[in-house]
N, C-alpha and C. Protein backbone atom coordinates (compact mmCIF):
# COMPACT_ATOMS: atom_id res chain seq x y z
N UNK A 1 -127.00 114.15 208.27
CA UNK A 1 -126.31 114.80 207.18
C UNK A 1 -127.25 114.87 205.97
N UNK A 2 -127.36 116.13 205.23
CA UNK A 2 -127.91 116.66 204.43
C UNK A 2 -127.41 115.33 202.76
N UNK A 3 -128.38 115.58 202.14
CA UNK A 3 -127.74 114.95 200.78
C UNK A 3 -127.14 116.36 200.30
N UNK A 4 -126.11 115.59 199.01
CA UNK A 4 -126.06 117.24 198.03
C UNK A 4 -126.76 117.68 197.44
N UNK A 5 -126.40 118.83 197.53
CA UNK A 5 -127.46 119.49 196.51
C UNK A 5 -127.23 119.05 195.10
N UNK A 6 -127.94 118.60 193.87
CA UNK A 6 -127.85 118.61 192.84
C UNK A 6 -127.90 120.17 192.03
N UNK A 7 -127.21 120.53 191.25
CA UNK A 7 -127.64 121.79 190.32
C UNK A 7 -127.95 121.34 189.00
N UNK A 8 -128.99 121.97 188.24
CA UNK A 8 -129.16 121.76 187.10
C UNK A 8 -129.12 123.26 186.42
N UNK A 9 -128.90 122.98 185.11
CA UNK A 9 -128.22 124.39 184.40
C UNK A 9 -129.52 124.45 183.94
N UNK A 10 -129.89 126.04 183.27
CA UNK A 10 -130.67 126.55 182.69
C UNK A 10 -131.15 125.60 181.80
N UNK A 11 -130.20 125.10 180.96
CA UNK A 11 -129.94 124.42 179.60
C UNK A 11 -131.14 123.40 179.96
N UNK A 12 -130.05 122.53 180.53
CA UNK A 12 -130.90 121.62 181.33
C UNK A 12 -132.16 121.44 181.49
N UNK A 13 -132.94 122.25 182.42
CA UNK A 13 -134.28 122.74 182.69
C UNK A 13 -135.13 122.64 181.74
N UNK A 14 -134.91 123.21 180.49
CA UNK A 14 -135.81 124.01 179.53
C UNK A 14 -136.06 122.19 179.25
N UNK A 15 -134.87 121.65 178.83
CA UNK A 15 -134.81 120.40 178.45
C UNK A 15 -135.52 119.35 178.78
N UNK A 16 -135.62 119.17 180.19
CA UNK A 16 -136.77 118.40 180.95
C UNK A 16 -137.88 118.96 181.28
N UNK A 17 -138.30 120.44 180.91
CA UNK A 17 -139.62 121.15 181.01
C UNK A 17 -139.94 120.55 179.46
N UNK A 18 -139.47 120.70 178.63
CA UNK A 18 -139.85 120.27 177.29
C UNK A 18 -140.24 118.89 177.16
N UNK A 19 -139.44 117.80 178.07
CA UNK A 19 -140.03 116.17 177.70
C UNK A 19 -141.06 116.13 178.74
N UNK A 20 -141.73 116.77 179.37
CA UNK A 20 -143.21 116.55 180.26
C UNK A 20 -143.73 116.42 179.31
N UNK A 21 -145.05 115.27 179.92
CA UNK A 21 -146.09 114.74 179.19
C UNK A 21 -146.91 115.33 178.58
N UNK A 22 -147.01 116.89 179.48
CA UNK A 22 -148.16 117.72 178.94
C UNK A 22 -147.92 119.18 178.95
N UNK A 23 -146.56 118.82 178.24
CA UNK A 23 -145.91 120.27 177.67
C UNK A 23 -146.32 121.07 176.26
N UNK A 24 -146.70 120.20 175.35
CA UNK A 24 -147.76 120.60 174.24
C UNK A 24 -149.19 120.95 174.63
N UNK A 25 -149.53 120.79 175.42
CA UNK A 25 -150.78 120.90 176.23
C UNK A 25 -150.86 122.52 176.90
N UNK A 26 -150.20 122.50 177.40
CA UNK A 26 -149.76 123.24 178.47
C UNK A 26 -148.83 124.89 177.35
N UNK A 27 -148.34 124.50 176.47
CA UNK A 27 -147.55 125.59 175.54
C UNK A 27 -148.83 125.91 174.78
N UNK A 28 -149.48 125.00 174.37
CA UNK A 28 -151.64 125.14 173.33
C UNK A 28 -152.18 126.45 174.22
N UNK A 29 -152.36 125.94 175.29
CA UNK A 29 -153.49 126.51 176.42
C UNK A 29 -152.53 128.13 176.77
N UNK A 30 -151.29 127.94 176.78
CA UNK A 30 -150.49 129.53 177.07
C UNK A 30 -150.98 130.02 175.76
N UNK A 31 -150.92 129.55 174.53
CA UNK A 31 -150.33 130.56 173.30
C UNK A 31 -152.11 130.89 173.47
N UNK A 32 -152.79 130.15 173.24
CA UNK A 32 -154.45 130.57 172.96
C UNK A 32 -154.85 131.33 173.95
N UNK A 33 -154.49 131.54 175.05
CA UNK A 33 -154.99 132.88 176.47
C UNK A 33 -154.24 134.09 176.32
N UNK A 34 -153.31 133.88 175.25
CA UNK A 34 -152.33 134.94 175.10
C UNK A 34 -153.14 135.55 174.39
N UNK A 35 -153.52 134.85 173.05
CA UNK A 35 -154.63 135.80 171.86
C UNK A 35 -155.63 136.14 172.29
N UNK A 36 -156.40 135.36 173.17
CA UNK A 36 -157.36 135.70 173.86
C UNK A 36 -157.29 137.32 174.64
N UNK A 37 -156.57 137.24 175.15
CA UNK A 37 -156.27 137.98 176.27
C UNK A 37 -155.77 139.29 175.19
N UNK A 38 -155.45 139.28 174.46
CA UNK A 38 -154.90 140.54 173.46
C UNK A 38 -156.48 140.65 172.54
N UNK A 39 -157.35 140.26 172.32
CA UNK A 39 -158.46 140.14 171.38
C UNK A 39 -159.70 140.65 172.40
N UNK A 40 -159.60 140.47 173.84
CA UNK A 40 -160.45 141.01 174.65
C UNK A 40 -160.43 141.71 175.87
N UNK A 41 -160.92 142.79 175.72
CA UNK A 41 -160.77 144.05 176.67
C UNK A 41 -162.54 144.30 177.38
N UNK A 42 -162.22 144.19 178.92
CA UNK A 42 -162.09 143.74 179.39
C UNK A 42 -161.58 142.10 179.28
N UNK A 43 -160.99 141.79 180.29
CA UNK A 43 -160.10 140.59 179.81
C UNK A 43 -160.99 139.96 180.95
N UNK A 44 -161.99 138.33 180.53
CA UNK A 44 -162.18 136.96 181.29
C UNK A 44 -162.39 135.95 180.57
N UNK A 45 -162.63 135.24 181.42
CA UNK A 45 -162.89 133.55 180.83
C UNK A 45 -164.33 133.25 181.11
N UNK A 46 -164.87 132.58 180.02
CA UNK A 46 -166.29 131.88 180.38
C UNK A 46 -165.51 130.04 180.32
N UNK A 47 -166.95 129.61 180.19
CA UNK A 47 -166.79 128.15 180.09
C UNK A 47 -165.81 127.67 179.67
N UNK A 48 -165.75 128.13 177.88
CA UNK A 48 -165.17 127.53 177.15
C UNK A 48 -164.40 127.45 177.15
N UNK A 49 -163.40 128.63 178.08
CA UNK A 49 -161.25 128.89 177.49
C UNK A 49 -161.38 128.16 178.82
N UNK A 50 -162.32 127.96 180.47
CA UNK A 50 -161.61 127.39 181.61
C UNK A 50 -161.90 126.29 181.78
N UNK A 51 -162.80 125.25 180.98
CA UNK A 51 -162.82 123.80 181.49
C UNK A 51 -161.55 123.00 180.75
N UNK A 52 -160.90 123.48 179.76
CA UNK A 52 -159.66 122.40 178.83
C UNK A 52 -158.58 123.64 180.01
N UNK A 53 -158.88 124.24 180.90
CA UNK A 53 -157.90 124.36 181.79
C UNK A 53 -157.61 123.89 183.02
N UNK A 54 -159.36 123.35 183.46
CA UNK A 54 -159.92 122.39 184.33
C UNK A 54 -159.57 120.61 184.50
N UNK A 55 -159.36 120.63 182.84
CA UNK A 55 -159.29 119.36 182.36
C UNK A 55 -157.45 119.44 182.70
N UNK A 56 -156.78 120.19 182.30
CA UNK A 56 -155.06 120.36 181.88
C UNK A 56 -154.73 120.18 183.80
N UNK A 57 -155.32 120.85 184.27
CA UNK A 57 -154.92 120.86 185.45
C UNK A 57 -155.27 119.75 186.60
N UNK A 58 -156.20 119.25 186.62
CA UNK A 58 -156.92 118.66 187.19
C UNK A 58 -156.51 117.00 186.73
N UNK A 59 -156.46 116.59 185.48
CA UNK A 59 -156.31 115.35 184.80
C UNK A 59 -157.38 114.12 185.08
N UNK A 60 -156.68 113.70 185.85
CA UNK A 60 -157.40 112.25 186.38
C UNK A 60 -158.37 112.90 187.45
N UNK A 61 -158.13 114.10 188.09
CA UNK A 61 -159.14 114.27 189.09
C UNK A 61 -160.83 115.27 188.53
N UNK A 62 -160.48 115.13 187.39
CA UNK A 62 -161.29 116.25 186.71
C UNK A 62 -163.27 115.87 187.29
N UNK A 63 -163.26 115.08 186.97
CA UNK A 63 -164.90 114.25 187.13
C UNK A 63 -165.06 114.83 188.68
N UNK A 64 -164.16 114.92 189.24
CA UNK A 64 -164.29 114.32 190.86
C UNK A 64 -165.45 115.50 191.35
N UNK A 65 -164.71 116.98 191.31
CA UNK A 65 -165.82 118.25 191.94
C UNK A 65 -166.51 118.51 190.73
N UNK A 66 -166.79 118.13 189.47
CA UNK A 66 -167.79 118.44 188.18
C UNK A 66 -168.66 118.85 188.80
N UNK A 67 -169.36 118.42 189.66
CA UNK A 67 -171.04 119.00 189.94
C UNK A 67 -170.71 120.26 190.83
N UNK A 68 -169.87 120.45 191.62
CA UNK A 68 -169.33 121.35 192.08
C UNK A 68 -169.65 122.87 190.83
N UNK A 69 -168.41 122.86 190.34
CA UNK A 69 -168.56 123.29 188.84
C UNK A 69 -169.44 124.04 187.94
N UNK A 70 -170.08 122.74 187.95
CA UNK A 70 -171.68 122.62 187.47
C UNK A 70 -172.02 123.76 187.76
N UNK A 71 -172.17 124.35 188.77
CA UNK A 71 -173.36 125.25 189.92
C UNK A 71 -173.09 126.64 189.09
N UNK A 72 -171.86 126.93 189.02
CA UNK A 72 -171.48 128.17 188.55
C UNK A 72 -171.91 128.65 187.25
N UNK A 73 -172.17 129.65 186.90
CA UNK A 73 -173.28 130.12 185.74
C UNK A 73 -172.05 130.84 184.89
N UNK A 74 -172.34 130.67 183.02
CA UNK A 74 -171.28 131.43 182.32
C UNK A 74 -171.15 132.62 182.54
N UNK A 75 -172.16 133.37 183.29
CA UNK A 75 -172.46 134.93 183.70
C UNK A 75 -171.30 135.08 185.09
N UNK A 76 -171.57 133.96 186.02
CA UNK A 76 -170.48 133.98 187.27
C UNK A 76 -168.75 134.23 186.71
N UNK A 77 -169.10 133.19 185.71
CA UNK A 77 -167.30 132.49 185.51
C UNK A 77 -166.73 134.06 184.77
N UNK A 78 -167.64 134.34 183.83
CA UNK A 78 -166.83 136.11 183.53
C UNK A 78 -166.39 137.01 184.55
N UNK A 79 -168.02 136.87 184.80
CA UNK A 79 -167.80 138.28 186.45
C UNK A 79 -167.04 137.79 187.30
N UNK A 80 -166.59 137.07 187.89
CA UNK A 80 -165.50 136.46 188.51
C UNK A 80 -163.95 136.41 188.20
N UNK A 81 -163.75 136.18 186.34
CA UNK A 81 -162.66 136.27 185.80
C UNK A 81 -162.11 137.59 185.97
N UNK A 82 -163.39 138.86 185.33
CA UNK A 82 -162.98 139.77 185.04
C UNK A 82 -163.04 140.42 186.23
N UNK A 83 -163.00 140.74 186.98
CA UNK A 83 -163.16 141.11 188.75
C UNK A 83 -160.99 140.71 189.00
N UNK A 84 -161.08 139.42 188.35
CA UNK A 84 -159.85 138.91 189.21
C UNK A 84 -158.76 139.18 188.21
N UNK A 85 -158.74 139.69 187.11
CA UNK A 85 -157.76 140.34 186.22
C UNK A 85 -158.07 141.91 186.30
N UNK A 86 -158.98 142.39 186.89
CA UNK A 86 -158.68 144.09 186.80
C UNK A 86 -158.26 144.27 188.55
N UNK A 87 -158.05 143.33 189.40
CA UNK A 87 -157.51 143.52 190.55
C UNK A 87 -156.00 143.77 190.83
N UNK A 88 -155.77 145.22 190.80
CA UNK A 88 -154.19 145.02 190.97
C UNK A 88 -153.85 145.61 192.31
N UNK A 89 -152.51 145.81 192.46
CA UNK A 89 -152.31 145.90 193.97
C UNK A 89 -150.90 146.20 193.56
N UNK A 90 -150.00 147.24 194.43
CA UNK A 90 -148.63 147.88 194.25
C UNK A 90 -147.83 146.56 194.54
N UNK A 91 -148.19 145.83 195.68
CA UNK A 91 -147.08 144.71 195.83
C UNK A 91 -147.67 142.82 194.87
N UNK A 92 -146.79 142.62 194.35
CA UNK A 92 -147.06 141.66 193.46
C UNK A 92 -147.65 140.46 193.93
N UNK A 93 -146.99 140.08 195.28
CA UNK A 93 -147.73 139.00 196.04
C UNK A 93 -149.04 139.19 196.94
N UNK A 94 -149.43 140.48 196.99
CA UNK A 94 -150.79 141.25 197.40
C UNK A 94 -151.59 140.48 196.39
N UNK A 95 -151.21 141.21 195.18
CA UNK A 95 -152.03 140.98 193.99
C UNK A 95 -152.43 139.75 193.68
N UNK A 96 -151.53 138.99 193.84
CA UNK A 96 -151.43 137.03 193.25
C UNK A 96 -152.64 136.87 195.21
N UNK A 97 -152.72 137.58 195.57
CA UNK A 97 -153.08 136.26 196.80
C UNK A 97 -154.51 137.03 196.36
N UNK A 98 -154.98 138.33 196.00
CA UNK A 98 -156.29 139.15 195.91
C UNK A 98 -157.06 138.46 194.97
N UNK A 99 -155.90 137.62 193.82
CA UNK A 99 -156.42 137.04 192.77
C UNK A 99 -157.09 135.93 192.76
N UNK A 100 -156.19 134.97 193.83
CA UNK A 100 -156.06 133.94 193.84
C UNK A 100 -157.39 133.60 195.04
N UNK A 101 -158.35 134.59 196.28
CA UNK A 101 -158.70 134.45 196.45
C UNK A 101 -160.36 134.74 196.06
N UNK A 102 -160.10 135.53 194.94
CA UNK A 102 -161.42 135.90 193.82
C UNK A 102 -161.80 134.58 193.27
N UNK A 103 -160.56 134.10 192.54
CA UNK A 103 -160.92 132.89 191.58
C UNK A 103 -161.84 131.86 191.94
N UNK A 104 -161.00 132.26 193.71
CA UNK A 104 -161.53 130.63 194.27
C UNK A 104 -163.31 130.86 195.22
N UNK A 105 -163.69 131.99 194.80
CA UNK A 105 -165.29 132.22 194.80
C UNK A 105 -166.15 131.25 194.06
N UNK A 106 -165.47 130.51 192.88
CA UNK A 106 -165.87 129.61 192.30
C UNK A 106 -166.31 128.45 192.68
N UNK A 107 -167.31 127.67 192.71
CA UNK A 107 -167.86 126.54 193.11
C UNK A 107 -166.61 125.59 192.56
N UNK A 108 -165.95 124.85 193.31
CA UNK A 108 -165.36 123.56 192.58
C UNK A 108 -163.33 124.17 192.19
N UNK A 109 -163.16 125.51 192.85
CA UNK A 109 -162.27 126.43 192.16
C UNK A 109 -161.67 126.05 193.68
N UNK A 110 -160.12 125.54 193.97
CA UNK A 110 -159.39 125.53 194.87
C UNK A 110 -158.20 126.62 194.68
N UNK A 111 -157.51 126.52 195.39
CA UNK A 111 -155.97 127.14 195.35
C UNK A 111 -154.81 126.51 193.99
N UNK A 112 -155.31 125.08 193.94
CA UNK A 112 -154.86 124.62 192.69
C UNK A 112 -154.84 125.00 191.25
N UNK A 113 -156.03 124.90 191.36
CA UNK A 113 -156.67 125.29 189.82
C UNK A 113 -156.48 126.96 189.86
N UNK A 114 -156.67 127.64 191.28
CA UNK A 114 -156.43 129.29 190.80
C UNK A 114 -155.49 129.45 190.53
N UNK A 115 -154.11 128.59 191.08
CA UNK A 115 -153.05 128.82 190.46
C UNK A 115 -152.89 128.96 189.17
N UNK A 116 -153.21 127.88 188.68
CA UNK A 116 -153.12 127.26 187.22
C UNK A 116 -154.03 128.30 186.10
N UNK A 117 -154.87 128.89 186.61
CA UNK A 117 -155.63 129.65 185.82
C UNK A 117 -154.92 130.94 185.62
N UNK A 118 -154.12 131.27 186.72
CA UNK A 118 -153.43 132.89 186.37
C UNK A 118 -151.72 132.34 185.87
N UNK A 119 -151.09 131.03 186.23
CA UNK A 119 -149.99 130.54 185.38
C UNK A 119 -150.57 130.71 183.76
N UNK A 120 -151.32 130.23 184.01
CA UNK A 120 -151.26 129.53 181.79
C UNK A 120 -151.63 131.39 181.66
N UNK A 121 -152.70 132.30 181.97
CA UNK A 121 -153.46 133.45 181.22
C UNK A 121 -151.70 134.33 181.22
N UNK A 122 -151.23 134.59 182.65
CA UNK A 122 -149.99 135.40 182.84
C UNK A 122 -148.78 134.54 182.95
N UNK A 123 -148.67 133.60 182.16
CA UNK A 123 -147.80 132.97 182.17
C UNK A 123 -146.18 133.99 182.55
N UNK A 124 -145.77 134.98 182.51
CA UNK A 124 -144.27 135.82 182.82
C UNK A 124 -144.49 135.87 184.15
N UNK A 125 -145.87 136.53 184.50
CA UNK A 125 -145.59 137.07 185.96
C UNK A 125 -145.60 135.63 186.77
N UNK A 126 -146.05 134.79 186.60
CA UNK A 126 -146.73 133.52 187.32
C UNK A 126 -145.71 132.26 187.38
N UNK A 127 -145.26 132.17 186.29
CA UNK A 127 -144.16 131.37 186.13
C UNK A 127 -142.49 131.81 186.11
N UNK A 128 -141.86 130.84 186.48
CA UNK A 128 -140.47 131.15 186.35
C UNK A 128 -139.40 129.84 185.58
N UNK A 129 -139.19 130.58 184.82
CA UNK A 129 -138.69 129.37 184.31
C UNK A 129 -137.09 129.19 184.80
């Protein structure tokens, strides 16, 4: 026999999305990719906007693939970004998997972190709250 299901209300949700540890963290890194992302056309990331996303995502495991990382050149991490934000595709989950397997061209870049890199930049399409 199954347990019950618990439901939690909208209300709710927002409520315990708000007391995570690294919800100020995480609301920083959305609002600043947002300006970003409105301030630059072509739209990517070098170093600087993806390692405090490296760091947000990663936490305690951050040190672990660094040299990994390392390898990738600020010239890669653009051409790579911007490659994986002008990739679109008619069906939405085409697009997220076309994206998601660009990102991860990256030395040290899993399925994790690609997630996390197109959550925080497209936070509407990527997330659901």
């Amino acid at each position: 026999m199954q347990p019950p299901a618990i439901a939690i209300s909208p209300t709710e949700l927002v409520r315990y999305r708000a007391a995570a540890r690294d919800y100020a963290e995480t609301e920083r890194l959305k609002a600043e990719l947002f300006a970003l992302r409105a301030a630059r056309a072509p739209f990517f990331l070098g170093i600087a906007e993806l390692e405090p996303i490296f760091a947000w995502k990663l936490e305690r495991q951050y040190g672990r693939n660094r040299h990994q990382r390392d390898r990738n050149t600020e010239a890669e991490y653009r051409a790579i970004t911007q490659a994986t934000f002008t990739a679109v595709r008619t069906d939405p989950s085409e697009e997220a998997a076309k994206r998601l397997q660009i990102l991860m061209c990256l030395d040290g870049v899993g399925i994790g972190v690609a997630s996390a890199i197109l959550a925080l930049t497209e936070p509407t399409r990527y997330l659901r709250d």
